[in-house]
Protein backbone atom coordinates (compact mmCIF):
# COMPACT_ATOMS: atom_id res chain seq x y z
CA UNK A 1 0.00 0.00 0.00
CA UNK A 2 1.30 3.66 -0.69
CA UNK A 3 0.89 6.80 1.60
CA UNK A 4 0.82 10.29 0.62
CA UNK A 5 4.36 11.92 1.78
CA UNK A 6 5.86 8.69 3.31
CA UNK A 7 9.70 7.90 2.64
CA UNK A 8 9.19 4.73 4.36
CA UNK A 9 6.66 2.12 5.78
CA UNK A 10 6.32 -0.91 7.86
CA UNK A 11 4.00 -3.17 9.12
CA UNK A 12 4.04 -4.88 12.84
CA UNK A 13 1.64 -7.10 13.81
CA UNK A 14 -1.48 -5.18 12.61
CA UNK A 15 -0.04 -1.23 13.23
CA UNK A 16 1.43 0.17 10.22
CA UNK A 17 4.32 2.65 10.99
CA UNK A 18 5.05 5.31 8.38
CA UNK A 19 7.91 8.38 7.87
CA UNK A 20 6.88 10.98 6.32
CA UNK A 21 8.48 14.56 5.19
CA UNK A 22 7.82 17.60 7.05
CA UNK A 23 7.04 21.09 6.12
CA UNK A 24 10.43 22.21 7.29
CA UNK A 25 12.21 19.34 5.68
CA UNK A 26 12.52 16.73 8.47
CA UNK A 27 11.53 13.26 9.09
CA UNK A 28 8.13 12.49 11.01
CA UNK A 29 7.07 9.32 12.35
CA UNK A 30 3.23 8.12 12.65
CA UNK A 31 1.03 5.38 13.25
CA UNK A 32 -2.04 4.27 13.01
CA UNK A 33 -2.12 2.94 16.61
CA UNK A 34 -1.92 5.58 19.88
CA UNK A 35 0.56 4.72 22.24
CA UNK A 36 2.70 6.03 24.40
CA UNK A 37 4.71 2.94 25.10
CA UNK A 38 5.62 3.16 20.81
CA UNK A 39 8.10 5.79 21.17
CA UNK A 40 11.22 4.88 24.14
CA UNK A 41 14.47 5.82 24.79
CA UNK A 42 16.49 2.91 25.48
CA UNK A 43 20.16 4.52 25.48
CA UNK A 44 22.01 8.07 25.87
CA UNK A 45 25.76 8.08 24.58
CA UNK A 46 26.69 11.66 26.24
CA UNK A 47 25.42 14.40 24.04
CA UNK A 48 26.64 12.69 21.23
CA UNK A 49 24.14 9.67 20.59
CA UNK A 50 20.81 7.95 21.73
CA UNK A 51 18.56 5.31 20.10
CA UNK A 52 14.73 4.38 20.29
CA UNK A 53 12.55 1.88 19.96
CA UNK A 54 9.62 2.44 17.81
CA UNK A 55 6.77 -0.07 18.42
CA UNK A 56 8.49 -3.47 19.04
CA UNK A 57 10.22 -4.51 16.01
CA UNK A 58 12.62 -1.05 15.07
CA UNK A 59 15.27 0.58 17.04
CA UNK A 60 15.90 4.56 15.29
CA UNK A 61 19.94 5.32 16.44
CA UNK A 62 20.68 8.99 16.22
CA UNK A 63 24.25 10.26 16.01
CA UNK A 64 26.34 13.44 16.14
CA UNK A 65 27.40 13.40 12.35
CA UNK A 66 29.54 15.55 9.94
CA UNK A 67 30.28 14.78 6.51
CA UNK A 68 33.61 13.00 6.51
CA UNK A 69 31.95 10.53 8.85
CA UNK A 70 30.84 7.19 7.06
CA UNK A 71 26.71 6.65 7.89
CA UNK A 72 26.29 3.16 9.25
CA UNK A 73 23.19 2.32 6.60
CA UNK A 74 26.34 2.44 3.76
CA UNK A 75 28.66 0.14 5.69
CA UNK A 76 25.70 -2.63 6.51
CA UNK A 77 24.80 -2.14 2.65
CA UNK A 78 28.74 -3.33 1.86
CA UNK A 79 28.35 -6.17 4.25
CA UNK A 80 25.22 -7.21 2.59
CA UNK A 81 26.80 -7.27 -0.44
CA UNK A 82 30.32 -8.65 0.14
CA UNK A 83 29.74 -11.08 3.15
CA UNK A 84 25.96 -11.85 2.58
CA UNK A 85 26.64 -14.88 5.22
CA UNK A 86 27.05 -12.10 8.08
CA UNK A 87 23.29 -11.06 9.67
CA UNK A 88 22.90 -7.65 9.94
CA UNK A 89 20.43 -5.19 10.84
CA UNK A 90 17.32 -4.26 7.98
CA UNK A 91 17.77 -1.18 7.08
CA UNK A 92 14.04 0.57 7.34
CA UNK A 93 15.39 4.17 6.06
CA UNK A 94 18.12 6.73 7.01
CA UNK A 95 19.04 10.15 6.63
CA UNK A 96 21.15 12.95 7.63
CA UNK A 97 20.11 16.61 9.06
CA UNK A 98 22.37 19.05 10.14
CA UNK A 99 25.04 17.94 12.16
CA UNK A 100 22.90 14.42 13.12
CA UNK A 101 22.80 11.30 11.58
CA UNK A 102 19.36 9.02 11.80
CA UNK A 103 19.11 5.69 11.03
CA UNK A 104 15.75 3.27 11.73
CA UNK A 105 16.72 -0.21 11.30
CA UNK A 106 14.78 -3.73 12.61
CA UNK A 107 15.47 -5.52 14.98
CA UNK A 108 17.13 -8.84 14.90
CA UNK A 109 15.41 -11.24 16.54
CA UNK A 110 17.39 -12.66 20.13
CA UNK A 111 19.00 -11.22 23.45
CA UNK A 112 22.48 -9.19 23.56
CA UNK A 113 25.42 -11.90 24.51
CA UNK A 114 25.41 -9.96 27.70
CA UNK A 115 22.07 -10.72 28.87
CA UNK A 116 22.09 -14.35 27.33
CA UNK A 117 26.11 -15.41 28.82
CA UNK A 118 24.85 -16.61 31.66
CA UNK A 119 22.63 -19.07 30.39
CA UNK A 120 24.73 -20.41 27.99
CA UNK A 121 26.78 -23.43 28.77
CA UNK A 122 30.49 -23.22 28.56
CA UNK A 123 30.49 -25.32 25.13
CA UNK A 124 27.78 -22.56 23.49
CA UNK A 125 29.94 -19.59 24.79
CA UNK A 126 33.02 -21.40 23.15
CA UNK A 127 30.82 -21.73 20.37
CA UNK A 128 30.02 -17.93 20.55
CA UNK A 129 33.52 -17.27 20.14
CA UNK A 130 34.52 -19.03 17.63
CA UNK A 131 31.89 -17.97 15.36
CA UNK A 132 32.81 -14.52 16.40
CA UNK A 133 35.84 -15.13 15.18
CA UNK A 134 35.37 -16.90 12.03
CA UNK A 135 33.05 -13.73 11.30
CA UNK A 136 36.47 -11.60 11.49
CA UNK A 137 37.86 -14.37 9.16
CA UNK A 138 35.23 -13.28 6.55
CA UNK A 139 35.45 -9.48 7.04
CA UNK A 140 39.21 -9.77 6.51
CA UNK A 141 38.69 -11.32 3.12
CA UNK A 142 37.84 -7.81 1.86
CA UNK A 143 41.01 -5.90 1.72
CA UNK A 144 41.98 -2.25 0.50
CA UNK A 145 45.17 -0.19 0.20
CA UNK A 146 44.21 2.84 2.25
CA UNK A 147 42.98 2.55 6.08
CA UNK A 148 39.32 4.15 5.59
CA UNK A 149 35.72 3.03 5.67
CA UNK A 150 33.67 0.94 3.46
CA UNK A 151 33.66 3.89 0.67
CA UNK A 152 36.67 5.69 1.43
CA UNK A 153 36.16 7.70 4.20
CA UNK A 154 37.66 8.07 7.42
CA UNK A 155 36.87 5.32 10.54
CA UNK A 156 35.40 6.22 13.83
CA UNK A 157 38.31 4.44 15.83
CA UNK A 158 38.33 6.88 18.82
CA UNK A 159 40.95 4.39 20.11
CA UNK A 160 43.55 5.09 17.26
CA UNK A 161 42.23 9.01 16.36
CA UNK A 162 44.45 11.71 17.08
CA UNK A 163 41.64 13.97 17.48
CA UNK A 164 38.28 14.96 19.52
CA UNK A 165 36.20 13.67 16.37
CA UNK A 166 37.56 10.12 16.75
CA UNK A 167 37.84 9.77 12.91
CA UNK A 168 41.15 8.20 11.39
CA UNK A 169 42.17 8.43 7.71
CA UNK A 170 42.00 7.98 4.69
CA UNK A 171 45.81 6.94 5.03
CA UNK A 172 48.39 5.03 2.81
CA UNK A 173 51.04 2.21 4.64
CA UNK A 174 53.74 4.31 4.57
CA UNK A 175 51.68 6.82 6.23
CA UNK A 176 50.05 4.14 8.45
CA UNK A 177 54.12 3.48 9.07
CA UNK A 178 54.59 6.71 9.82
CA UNK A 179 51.35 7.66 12.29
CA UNK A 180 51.92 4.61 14.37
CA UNK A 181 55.54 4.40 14.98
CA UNK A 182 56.82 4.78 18.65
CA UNK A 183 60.02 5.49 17.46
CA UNK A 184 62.05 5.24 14.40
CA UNK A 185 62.28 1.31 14.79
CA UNK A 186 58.99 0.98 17.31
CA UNK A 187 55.74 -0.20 14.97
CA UNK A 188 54.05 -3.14 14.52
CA UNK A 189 54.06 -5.19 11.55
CA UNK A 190 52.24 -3.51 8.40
CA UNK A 191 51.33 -5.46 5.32
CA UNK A 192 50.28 -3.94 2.28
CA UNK A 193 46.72 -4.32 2.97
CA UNK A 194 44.60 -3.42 5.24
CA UNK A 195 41.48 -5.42 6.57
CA UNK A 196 37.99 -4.91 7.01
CA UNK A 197 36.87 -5.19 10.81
CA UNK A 198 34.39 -4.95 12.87
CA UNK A 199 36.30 -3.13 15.96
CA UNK A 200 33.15 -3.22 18.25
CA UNK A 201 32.13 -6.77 18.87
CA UNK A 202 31.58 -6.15 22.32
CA UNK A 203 28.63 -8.49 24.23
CA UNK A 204 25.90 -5.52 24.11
CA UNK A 205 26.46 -5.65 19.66
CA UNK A 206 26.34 -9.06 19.80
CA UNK A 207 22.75 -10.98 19.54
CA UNK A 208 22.49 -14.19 20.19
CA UNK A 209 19.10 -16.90 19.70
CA UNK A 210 17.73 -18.56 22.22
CA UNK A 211 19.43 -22.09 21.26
CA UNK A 212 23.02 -20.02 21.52
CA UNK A 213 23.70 -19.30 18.33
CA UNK A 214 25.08 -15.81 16.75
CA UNK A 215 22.08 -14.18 15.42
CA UNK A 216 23.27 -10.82 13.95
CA UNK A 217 26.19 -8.11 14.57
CA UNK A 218 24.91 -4.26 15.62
CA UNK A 219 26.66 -1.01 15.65
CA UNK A 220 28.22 -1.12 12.44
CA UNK A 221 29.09 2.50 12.12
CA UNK A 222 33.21 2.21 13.36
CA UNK A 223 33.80 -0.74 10.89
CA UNK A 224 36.26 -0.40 8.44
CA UNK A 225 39.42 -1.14 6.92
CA UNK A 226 41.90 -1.32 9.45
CA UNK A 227 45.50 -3.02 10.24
CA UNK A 228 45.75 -6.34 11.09
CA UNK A 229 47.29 -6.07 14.45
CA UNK A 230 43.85 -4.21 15.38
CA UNK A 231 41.87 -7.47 15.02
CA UNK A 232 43.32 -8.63 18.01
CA UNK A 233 44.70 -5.82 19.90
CA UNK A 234 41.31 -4.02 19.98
CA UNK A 235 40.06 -6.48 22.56
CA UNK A 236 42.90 -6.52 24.18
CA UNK A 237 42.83 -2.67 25.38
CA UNK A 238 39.20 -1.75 25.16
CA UNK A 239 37.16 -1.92 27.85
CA UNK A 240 34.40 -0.88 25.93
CA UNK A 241 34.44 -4.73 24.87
CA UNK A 242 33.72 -6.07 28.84
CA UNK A 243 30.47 -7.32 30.25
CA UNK A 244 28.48 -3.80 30.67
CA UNK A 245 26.56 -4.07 33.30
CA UNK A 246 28.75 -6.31 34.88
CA UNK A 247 27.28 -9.62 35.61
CA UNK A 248 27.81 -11.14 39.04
CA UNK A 249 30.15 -13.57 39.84
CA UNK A 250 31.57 -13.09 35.86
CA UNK A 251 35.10 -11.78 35.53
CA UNK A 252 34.18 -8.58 33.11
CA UNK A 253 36.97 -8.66 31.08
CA UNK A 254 36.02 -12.68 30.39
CA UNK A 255 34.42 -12.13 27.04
CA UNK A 256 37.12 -10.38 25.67
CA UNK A 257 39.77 -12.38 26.93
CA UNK A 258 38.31 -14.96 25.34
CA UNK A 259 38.10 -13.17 21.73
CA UNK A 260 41.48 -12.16 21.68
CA UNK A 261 42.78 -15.75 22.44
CA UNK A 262 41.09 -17.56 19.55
CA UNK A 263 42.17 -14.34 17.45
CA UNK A 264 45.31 -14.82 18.39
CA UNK A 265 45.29 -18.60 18.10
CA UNK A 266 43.95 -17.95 14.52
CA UNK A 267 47.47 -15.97 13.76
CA UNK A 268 45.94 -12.29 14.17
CA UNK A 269 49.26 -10.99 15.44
CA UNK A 270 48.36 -9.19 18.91
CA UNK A 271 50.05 -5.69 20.12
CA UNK A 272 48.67 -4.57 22.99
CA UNK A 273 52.49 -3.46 24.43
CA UNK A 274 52.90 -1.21 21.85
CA UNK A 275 49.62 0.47 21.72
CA UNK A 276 50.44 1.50 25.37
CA UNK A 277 53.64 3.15 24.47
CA UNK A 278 52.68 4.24 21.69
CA UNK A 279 49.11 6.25 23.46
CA UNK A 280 51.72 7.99 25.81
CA UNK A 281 53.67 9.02 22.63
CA UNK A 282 50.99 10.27 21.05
């Protein structure tokens, strides 16, 4: 069915949702069904971020945005489309106004890792892992020369950025060489290529089903084409990556722990050392 103005519809259960243009140029949402439980805020990043739910079935993420940023609806697209195998997010409709990014996607179907690892037994969470890291396996397959996003933009690494915006890039290897030496003799090992990675595969982006299994990968918005000692160093330093809440009686660095062991295992070369020295550096 088509409706006058709309940019986007869709249906859940028997309430049809609709965006539609405003005078001004915005984005409104309706619905055929009154309720205030439709509309909730379900995070706040700072000043910088929040997200919604809308109804049951879609989340709407908005973001502090300018235009060298990548949007996240482009980098799912390129994941659709080179690792079809990897379940992401449905992208509903997105658009950018001002100095704010919006993006409604629908949900995928399970509980965070965090909420489920407790109720998983120690051969699913093993199981977890390793499909977590066969997922990096499959993302790495798609290489680039230049450290950047999905189309050649900077990434949203605030862990590697040398500025406020946390954006890194576009940059070649020599001046990958350059940026992340120490000293003269002080960097990690650089191939040619760079990989495509995920660096936020913390427990709250992961969803899992209710037999264990991976069910889909949020937050796509930092991934990107990146080294490949960051595979396995970015767990290793980020605590961004631990059990948030913490979970009682769980060690909250576990999950991570475990993600940079089977990395590592799986010859991602790890340089956690380094990173150190080199943040005071920097």
């Amino acid at each position: 069915m088509q409706y006058a103005d709309a940019v986007a519809a869709w249906e859940e259960d028997e309430c049809t949702y609709i965006l539609r243009n405003t005078k001004d140029g915005g984005i409104a949402t309706a619905s055929f069904v009154d309720s205030s439980e439709e509309l909730r805020l379900v995070h706040v990043g700072g000043s910088s971020s929040a997200v919604w739910t809308i109804g049951r079935e879609a989340f709407c993420k908005v973001k502090a945005w300018n235009p060298e940023m990548e949007t996240e609806d482009k980098t799912i697209a390129f994941i659709k489309k080179t690792a079809p195998q990897i379940s992401t997010p449905e992208v509903i409709y997105a658009w950018t106004d001002h100095d704010r990014s919006f993006l409604i996607l629908r949900r995928i179907k399970g509980s965070t890792l965090r909420d489920a690892w407790t109720s998983l037994s120690l051969s699913q969470r093993h199981s977890v892992v390793k499909s977590i890291a066969t997922l990096c396996d499959i993302l790495a397959q798609n290489t680039s020369q230049m450290l950047g996003s999905a189309t050649g933009r900077p990434v949203l690494e605030p862990f590697l950025s040398p500025s406020d915006s946390g954006l890194l890039g576009l940059l070649t290897h020599n001046e990958c060489k350059r940026y992340f030496s120490v000293s003269s003799d002080e960097c990690p090992p650089l191939g040619r290529d760079f990989y495509f990675y995920h660096p936020d595969l913390g427990p709250g982006n992961i969803i899992v089903s209710d037999d264990g299994r991976v069910a889909g990968i949020l937050d796509w918005e930092a991934a990107g084409y990146y080294p490949a000692f960051w595979i396995a160093t970015k767990p290793s330093v980020s605590p961004g990556l631990d059990f948030y809440p913490p979970i009682a009686e769980c060690d909250d660095h576990e999950w991570r722990k475990c993600l940079r062991m089977e990395l590592e295992r799986r010859g991602y070369p790890q340089a956690s050392e380094w990173y150190i020295k080199w943040k005071t550096f920097r």
